[in-house]
C-alpha atoms as a PDB file:
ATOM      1  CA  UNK A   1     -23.995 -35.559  27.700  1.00  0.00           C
ATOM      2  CA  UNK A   2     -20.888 -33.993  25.926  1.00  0.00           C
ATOM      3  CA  UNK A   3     -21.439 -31.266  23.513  1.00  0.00           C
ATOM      4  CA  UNK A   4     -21.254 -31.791  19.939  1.00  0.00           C
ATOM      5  CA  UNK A   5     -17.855 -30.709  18.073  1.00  0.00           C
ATOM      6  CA  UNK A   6     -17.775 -28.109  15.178  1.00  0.00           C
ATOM      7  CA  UNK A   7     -16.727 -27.464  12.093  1.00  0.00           C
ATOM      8  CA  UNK A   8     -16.586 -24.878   9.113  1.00  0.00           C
ATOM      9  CA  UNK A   9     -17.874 -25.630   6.000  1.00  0.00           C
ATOM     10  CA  UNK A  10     -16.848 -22.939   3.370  1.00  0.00           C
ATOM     11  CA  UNK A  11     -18.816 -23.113  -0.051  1.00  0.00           C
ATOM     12  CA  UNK A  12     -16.341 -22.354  -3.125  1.00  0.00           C
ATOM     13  CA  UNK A  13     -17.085 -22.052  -6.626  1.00  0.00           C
ATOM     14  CA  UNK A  14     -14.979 -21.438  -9.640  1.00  0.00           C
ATOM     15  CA  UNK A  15     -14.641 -17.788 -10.361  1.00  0.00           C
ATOM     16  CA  UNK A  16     -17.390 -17.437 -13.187  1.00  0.00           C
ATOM     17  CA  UNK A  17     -19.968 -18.912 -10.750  1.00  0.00           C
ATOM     18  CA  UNK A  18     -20.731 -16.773  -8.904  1.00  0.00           C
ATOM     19  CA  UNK A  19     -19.188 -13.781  -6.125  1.00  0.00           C
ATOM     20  CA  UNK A  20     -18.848 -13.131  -2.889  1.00  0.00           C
ATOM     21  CA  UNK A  21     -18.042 -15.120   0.708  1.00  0.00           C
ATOM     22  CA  UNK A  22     -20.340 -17.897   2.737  1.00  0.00           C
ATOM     23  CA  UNK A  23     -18.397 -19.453   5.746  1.00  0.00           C
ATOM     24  CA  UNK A  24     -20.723 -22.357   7.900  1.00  0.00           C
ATOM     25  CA  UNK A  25     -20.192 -22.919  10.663  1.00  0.00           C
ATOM     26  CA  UNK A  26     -21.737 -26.223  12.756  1.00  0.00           C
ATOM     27  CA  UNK A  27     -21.337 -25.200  16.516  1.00  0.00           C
ATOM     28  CA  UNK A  28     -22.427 -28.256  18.359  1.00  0.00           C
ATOM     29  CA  UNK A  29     -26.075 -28.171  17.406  1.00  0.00           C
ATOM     30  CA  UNK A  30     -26.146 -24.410  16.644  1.00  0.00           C
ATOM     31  CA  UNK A  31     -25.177 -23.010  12.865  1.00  0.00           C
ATOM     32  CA  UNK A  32     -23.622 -20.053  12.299  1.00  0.00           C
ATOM     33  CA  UNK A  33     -23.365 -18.285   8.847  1.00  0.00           C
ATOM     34  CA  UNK A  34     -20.989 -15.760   7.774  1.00  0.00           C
ATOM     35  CA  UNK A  35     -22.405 -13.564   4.669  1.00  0.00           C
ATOM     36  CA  UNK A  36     -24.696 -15.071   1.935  1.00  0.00           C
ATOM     37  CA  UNK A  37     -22.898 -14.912  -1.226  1.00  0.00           C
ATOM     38  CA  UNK A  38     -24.194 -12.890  -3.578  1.00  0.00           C
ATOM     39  CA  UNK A  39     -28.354 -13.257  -4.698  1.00  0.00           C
ATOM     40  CA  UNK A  40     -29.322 -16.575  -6.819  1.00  0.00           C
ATOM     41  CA  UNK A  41     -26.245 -18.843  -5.461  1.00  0.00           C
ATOM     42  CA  UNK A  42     -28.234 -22.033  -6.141  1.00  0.00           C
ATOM     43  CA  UNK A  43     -25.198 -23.961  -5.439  1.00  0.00           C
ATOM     44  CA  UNK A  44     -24.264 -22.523  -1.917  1.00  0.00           C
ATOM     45  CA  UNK A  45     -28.447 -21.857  -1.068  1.00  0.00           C
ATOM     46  CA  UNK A  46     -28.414 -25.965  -1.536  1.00  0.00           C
ATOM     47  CA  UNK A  47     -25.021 -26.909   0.364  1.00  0.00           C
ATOM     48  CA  UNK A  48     -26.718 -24.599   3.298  1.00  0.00           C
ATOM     49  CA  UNK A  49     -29.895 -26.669   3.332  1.00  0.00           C
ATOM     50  CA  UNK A  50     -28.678 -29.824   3.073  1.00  0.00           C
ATOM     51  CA  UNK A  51     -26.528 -29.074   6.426  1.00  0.00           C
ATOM     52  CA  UNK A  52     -28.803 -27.290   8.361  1.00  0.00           C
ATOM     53  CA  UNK A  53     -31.464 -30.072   7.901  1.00  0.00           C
ATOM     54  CA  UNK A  54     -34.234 -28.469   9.208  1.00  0.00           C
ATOM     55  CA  UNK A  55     -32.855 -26.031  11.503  1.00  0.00           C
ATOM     56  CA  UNK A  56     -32.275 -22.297  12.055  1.00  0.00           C
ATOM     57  CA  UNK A  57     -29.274 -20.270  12.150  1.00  0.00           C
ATOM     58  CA  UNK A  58     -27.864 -17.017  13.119  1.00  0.00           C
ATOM     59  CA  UNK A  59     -26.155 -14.887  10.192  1.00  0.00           C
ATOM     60  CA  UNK A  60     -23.341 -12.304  10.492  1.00  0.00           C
ATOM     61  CA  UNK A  61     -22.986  -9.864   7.513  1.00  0.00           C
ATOM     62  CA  UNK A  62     -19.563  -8.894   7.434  1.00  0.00           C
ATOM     63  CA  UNK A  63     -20.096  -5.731   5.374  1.00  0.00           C
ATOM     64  CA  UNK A  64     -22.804  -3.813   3.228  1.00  0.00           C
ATOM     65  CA  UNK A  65     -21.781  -5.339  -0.540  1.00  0.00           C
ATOM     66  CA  UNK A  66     -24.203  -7.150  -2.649  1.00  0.00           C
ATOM     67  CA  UNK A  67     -21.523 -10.222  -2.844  1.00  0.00           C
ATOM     68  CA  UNK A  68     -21.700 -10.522   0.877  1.00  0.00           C
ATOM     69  CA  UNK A  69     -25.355  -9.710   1.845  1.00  0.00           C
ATOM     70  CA  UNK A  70     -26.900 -10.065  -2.024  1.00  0.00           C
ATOM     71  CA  UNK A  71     -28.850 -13.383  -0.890  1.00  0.00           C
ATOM     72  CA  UNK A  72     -30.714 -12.248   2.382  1.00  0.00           C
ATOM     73  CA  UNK A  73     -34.102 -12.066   1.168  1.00  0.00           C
ATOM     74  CA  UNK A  74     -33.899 -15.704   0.208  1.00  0.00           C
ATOM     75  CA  UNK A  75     -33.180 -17.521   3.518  1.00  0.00           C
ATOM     76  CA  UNK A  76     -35.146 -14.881   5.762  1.00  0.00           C
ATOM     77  CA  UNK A  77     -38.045 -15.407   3.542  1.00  0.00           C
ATOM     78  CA  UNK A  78     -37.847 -19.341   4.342  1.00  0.00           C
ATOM     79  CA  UNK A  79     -38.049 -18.704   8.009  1.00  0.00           C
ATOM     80  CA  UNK A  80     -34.194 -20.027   8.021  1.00  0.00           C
ATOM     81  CA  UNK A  81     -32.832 -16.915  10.049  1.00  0.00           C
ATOM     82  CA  UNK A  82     -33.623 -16.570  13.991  1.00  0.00           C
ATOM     83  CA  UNK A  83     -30.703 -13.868  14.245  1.00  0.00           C
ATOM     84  CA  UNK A  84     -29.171 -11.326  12.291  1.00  0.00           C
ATOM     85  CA  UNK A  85     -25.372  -9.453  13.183  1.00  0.00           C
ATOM     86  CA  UNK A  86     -24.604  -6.445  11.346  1.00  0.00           C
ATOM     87  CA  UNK A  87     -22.352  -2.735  11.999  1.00  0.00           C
ATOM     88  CA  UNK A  88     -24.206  -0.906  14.228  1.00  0.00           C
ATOM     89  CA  UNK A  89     -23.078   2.239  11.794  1.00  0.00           C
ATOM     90  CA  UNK A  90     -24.265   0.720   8.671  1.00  0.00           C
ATOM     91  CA  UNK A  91     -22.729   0.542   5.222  1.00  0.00           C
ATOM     92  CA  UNK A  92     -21.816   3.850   3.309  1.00  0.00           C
ATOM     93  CA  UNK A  93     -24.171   4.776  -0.105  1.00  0.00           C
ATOM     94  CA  UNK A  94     -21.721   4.219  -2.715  1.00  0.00           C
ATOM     95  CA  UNK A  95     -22.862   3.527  -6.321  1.00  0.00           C
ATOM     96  CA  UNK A  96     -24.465   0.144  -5.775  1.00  0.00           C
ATOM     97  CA  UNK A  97     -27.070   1.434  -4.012  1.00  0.00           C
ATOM     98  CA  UNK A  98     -25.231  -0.693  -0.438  1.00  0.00           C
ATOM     99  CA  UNK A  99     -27.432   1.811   2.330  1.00  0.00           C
ATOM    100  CA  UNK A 100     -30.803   1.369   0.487  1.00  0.00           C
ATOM    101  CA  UNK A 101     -30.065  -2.700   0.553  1.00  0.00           C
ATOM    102  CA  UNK A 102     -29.127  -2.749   4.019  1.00  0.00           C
ATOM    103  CA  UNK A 103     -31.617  -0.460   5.130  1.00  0.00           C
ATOM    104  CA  UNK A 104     -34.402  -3.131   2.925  1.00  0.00           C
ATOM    105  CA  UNK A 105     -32.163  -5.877   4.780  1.00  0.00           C
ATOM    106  CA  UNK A 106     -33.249  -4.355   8.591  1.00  0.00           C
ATOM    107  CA  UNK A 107     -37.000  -3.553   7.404  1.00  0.00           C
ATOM    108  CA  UNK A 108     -37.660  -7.077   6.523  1.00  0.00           C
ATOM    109  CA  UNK A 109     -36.066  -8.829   9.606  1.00  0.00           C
ATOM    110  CA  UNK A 110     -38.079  -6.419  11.859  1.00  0.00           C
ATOM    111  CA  UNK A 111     -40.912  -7.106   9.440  1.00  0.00           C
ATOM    112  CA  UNK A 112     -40.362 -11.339  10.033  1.00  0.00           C
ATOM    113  CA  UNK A 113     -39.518 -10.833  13.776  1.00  0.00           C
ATOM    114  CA  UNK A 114     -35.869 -11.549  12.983  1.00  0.00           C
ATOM    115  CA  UNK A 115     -33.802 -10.832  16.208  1.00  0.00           C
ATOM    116  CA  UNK A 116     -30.943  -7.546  15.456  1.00  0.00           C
ATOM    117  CA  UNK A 117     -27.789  -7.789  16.986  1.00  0.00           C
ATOM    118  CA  UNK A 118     -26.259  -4.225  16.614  1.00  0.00           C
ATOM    119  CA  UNK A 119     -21.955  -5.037  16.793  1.00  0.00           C
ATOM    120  CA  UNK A 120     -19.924  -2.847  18.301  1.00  0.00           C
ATOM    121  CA  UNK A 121     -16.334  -3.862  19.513  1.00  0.00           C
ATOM    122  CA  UNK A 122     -15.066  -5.005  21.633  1.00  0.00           C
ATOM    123  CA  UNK A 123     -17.667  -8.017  22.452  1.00  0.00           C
ATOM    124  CA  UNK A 124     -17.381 -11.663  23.083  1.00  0.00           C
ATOM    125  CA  UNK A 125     -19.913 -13.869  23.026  1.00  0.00           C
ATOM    126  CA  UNK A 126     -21.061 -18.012  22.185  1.00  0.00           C
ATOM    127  CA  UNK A 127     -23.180 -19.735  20.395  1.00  0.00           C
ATOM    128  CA  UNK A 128     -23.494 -23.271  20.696  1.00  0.00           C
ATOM    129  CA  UNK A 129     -20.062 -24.455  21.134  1.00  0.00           C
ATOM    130  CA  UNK A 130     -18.411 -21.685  19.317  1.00  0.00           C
ATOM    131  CA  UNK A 131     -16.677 -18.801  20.564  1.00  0.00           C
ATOM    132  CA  UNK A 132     -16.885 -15.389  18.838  1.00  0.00           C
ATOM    133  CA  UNK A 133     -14.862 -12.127  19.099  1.00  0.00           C
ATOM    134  CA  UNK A 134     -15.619  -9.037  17.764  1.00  0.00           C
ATOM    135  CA  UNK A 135     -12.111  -7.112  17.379  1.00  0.00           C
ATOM    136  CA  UNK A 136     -12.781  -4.056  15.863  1.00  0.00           C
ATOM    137  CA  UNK A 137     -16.378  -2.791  13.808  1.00  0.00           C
ATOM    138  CA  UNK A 138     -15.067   0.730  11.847  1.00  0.00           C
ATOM    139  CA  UNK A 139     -16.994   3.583  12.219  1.00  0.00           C
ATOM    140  CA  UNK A 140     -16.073   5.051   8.736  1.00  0.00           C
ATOM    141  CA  UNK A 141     -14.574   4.490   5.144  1.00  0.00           C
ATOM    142  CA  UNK A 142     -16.115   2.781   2.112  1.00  0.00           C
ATOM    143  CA  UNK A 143     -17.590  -0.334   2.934  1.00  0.00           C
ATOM    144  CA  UNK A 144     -14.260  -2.956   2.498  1.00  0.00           C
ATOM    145  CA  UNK A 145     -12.860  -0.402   4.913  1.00  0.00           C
ATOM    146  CA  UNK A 146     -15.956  -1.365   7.545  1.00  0.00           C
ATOM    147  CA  UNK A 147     -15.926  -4.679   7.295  1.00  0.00           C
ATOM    148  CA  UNK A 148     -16.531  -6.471  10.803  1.00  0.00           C
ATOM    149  CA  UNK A 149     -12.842  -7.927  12.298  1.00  0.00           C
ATOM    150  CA  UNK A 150     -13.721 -11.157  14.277  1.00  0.00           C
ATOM    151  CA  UNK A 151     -12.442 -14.422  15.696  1.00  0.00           C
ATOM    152  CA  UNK A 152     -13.953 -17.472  15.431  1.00  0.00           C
ATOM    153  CA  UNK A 153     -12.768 -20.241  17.999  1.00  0.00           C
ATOM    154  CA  UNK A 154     -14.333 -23.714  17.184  1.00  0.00           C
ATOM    155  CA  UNK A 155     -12.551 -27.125  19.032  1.00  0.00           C
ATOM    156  CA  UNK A 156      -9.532 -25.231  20.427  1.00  0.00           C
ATOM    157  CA  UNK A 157      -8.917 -23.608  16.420  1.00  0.00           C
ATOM    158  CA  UNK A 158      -8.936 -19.660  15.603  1.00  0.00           C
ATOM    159  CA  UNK A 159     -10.416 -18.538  12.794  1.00  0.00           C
ATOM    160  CA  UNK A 160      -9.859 -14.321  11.663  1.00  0.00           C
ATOM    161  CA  UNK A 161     -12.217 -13.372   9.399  1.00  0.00           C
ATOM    162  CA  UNK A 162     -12.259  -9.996   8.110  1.00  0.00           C
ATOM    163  CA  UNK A 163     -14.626  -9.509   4.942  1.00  0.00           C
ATOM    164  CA  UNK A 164     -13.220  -7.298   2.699  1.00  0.00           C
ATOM    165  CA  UNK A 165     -10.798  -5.247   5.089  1.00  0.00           C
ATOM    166  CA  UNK A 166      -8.315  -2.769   3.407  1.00  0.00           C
ATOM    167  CA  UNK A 167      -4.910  -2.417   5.063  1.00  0.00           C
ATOM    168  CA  UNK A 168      -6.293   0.788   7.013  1.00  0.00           C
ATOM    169  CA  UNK A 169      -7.947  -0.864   8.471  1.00  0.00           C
ATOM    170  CA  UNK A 170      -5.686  -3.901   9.582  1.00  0.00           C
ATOM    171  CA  UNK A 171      -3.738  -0.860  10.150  1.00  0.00           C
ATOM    172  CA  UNK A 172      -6.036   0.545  13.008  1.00  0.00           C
ATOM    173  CA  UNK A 173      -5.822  -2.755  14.653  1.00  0.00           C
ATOM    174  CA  UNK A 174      -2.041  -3.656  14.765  1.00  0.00           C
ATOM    175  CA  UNK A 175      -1.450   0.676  15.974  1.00  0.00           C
ATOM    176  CA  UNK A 176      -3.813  -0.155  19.057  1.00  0.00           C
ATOM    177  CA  UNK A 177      -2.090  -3.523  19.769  1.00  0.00           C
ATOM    178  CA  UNK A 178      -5.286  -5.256  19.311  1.00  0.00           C
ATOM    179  CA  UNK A 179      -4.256  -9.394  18.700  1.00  0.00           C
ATOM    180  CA  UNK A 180      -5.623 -10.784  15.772  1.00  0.00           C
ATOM    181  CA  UNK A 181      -3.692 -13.588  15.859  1.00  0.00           C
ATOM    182  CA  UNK A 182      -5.196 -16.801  15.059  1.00  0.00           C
ATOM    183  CA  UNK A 183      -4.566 -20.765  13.267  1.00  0.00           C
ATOM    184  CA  UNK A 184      -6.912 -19.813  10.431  1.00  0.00           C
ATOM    185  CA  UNK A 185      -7.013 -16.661   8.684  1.00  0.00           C
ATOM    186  CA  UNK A 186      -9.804 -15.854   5.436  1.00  0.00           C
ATOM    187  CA  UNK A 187      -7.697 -13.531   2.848  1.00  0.00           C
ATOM    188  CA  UNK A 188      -9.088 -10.582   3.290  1.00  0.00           C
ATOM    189  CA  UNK A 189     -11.153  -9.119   0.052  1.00  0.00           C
ATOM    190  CA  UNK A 190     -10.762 -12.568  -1.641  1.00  0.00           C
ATOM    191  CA  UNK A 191      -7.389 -12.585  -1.528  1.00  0.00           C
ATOM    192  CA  UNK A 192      -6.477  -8.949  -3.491  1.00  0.00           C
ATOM    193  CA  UNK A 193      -3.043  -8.420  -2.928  1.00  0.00           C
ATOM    194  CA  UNK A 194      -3.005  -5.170  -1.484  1.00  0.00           C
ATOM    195  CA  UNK A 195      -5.342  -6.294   1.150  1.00  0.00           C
ATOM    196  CA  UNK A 196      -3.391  -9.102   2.402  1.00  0.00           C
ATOM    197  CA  UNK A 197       0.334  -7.496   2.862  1.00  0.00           C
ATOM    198  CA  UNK A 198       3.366  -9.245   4.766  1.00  0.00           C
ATOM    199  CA  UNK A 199       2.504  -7.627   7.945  1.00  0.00           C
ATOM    200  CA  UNK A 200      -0.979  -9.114   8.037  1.00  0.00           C
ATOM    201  CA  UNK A 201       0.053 -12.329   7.409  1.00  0.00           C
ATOM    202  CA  UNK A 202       3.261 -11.509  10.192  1.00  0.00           C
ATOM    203  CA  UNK A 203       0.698 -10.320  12.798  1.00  0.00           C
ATOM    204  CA  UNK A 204      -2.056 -13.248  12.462  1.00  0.00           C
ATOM    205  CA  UNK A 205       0.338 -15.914  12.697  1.00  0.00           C
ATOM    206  CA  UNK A 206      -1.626 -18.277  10.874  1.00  0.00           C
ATOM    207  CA  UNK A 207      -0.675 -21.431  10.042  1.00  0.00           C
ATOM    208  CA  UNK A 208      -3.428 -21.877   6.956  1.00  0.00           C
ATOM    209  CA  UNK A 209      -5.408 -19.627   5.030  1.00  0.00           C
ATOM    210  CA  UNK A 210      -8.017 -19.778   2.631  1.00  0.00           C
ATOM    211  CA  UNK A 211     -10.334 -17.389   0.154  1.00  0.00           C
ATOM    212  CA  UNK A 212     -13.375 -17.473  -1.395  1.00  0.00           C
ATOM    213  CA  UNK A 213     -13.912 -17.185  -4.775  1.00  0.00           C
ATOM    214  CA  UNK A 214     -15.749 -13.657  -5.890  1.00  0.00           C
ATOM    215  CA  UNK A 215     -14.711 -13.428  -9.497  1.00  0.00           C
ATOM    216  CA  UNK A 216     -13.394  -9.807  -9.830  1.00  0.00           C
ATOM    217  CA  UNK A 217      -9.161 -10.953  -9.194  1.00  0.00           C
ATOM    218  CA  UNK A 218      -7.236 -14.213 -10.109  1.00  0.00           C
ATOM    219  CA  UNK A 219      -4.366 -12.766  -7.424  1.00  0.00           C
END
């Protein structure tokens, strides 16, 4: 029997709804979720349901801020996680208390026997029909600055997604000739300007992009 075909699914909300990022992705009969949105999204928490339908998936935090990981506690509490992909070198402690949340984050998924998938790059690996490559996990910076680089590749189409990169470290990548090119690309930071400069958009060759809504920038 032929596998199922994918999709992504990405939850957006007008600005004073809510922050953050949530991409979904439906990998045959697997699901795949990209950061949570920030805690309470009622609107994204029900969009989530209603597609998983009674399954599990595996989540990917892309870096250590409340508007990307804020909403954890919710779905690993309803047994909704089987797997959880984060930095293997953690977020920084800047004022929003990002460390003590991610350390709470690891502590309960050990604590609900929550499978940890430590990233390093670079890795390659599927799930269900989907294809996913880690490009480049930063050791150090703030937390934008560590956000996880990777590649999606669902029914022949790549998707870059980048959390909240900065251009240092886009900048790493492009100096070490590592190809981020892709059909897709997710604005990086939500589509601040100074995160998404010509060259980024020169080097991914995309041919679409997209952002989520986080409310802090109408650029």
């Amino acid at each position: 029997m032929a596998k199922k075909a994918g999709r992504m699914i990405v939850p957006w909300f007008n600005a004073d709804r809510g922050w953050g990022d949530m991409e979904i992705f439906e990998c045959g009969d697997e699901v795949v979720v990209v950061d949570t949105y920030a805690h309470g999204m009622i609107e994204a928490r029900n969009r989530l349901l209603k597609i998983l339908n009674g399954r599990k998936f595996s989540l990917f935090i892309s870096h250590g801020h409340h508007d990307h990981n804020g909403d954890y506690e919710y779905y690993f509490k309803k047994g909704l996680v089987k797997s959880l992909y984060i930095s293997a070198y953690g977020p920084s402690q800047e004022v929003s208390n990002d460390k003590d949340r991610d350390a709470a984050m690891i502590a309960l998924a050990k604590k609900l026997g929550i499978k940890i998938v430590y990233l390093k790059e670079p890795t390659t690996f599927t799930i269900g029909t989907g294809k996913f490559e880690i490009l480049y996990v930063p050791k150090s910076g703030n937390n934008n600055t560590k956000s996880i680089c990777m590649r999606v590749t669902l029914n022949g189409v790549r998707i870059l997604l980048c959390g909240d990169a900065t251009t240092s470290t886009i900048d790493w990548m492009l100096d070490r000739d590592i190809d981020i090119s892709c059909d897709i690309v997710k604005l990086n930071h939500h589509g601040v300007k100074e995160n998404n400069p010509l060259k980024v958009v020169k080097a991914c060759k995309a041919t679409y992009a997209f952002g989520n809504c986080n409310g802090e920038t109408k650029s």
